[in-house]
N, C-alpha and C. Protein backbone atom coordinates (compact mmCIF):
# COMPACT_ATOMS: atom_id res chain seq x y z
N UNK A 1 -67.20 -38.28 55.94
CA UNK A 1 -65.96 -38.83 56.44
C UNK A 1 -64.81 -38.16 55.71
N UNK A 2 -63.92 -37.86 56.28
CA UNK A 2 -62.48 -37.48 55.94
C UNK A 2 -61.15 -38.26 56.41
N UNK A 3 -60.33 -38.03 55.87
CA UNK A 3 -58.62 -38.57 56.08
C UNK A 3 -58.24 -37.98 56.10
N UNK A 4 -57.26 -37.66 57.50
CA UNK A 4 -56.18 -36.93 57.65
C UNK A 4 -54.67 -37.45 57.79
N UNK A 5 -54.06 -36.92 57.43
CA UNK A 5 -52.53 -37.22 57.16
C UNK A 5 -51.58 -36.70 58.11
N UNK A 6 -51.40 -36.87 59.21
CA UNK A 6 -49.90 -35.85 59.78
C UNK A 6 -48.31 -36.23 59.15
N UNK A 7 -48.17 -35.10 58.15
CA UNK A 7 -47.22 -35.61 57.02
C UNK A 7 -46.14 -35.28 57.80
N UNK A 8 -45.99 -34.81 59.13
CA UNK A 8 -43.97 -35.09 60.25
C UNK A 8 -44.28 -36.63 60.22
N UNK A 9 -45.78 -37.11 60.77
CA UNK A 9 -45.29 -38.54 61.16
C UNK A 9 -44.67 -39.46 60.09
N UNK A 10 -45.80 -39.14 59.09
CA UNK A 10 -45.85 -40.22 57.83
C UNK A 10 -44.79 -40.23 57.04
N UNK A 11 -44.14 -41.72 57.13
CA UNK A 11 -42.98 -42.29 56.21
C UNK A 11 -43.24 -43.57 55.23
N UNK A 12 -44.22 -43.10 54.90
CA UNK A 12 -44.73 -43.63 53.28
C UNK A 12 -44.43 -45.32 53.27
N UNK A 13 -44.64 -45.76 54.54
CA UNK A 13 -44.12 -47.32 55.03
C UNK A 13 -45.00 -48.18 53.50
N UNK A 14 -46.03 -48.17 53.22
CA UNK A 14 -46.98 -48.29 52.44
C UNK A 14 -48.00 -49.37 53.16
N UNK A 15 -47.95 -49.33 54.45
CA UNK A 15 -48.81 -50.19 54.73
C UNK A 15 -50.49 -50.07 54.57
N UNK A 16 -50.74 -48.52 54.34
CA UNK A 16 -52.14 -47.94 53.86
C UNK A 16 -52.60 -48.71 52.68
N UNK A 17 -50.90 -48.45 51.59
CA UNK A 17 -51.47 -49.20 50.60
C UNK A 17 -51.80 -50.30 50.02
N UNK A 18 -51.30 -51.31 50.97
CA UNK A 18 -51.49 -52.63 50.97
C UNK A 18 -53.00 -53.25 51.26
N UNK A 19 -53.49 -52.29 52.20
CA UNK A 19 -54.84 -52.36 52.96
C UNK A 19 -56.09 -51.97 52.21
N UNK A 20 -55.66 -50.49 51.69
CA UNK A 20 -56.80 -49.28 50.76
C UNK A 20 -56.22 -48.83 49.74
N UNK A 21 -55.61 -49.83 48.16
CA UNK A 21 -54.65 -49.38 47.74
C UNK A 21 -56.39 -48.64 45.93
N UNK A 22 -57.31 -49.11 46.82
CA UNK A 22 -57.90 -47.59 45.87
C UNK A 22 -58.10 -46.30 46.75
N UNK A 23 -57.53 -46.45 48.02
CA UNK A 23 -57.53 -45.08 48.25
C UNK A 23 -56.46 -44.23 48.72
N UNK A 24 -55.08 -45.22 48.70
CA UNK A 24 -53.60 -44.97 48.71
C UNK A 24 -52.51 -45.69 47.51
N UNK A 25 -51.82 -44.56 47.58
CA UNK A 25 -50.77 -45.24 46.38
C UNK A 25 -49.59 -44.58 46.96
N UNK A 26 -47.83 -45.34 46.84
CA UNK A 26 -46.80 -44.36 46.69
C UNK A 26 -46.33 -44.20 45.24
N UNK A 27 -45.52 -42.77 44.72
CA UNK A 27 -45.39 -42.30 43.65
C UNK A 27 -43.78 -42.76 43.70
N UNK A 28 -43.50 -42.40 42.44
CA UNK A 28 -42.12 -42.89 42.27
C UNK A 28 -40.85 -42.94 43.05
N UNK A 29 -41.33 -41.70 43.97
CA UNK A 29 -40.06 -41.31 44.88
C UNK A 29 -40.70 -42.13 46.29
N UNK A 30 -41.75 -42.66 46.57
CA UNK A 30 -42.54 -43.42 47.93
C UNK A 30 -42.92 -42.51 48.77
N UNK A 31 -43.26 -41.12 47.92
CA UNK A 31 -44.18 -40.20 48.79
C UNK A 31 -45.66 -40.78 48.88
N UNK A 32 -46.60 -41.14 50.06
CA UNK A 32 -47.97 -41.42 49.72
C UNK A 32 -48.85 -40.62 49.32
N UNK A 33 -49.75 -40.94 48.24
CA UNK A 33 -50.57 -40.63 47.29
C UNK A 33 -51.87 -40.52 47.92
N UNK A 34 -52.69 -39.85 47.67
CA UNK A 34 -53.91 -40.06 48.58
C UNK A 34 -55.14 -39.72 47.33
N UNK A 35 -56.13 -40.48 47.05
CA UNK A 35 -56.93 -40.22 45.73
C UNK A 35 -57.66 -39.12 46.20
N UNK A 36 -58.51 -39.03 47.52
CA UNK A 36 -58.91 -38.05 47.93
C UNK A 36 -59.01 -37.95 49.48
N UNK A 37 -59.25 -36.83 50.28
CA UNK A 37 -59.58 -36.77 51.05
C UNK A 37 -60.88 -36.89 51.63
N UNK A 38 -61.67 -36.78 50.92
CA UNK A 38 -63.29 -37.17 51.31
C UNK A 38 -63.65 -38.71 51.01
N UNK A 39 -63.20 -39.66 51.06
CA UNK A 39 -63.55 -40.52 50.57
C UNK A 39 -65.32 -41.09 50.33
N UNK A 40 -65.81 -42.10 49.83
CA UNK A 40 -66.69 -42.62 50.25
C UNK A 40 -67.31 -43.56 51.27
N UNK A 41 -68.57 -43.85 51.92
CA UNK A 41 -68.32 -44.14 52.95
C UNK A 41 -68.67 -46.02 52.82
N UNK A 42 -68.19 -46.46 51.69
CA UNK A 42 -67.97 -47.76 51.29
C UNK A 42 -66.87 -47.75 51.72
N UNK A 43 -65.32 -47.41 51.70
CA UNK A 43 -64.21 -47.75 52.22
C UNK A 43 -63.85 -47.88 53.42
N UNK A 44 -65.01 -47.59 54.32
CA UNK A 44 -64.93 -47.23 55.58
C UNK A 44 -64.14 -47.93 56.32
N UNK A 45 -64.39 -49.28 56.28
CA UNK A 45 -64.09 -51.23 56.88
C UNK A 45 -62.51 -50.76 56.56
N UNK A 46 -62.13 -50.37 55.18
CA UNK A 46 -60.70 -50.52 55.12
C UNK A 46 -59.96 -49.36 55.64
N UNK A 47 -60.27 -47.91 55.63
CA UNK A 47 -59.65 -47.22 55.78
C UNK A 47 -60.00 -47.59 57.68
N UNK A 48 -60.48 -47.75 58.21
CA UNK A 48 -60.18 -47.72 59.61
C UNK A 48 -59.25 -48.85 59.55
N UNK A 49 -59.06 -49.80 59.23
CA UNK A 49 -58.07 -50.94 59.35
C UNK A 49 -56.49 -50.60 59.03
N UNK A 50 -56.77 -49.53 57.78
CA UNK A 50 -55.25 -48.84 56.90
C UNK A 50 -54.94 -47.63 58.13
N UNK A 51 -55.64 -47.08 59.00
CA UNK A 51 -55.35 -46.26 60.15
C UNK A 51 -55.09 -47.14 61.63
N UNK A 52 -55.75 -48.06 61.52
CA UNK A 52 -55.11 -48.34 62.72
C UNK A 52 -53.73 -49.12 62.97
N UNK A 53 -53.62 -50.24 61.09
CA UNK A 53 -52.16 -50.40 60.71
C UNK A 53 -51.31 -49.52 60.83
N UNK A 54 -51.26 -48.25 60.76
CA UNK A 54 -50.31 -47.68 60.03
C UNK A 54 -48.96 -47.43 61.18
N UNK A 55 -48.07 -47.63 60.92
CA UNK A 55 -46.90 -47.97 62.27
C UNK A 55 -46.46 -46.84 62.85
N UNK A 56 -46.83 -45.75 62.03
CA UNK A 56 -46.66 -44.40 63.17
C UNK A 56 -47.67 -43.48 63.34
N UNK A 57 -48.57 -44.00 63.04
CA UNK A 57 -50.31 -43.82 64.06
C UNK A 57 -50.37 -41.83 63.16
N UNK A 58 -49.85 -41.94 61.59
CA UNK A 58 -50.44 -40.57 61.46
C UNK A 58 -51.43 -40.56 60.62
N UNK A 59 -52.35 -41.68 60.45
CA UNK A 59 -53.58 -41.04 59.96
C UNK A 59 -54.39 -41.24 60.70
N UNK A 60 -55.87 -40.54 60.89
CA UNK A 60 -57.72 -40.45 61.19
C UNK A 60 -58.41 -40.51 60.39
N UNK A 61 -59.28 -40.67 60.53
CA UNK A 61 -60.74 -40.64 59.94
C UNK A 61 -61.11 -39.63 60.96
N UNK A 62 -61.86 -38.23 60.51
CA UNK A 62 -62.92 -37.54 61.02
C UNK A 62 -64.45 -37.81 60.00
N UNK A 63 -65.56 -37.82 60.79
CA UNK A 63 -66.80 -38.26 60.53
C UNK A 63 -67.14 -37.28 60.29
């Protein structure tokens, strides 16, 4: 599994991180943080939930 980011859409709303905040963070300035891109496939439940929240639809999961 992977996360992808389309960083035109993404405006660091933080709603990822509210959802998957071990696998999102914003940094001082509220750029989002991402721990990794491969995640594990324990986060799965959340990161599809932190993608389908997200209010301008720029992240995926590819399998």
């Amino acid at each position: 599994m992977k996360i992808e980011v389309d960083w035109d859409l993404c405006e660091s709303n933080g709603v990822c991180v509210r959802i998957c905040p071990d696998m999102f963070s914003l940094d001082e300035n509220d750029n989002l943080i991402i721990a990794t891109d491969s995640p594990d496939d324990e986060l799965r439940d959340q990161l599809e939930q932190a993608v389908a929240g997200c209010p301008r639809q720029a992240m995926r999961l590819d399998d």
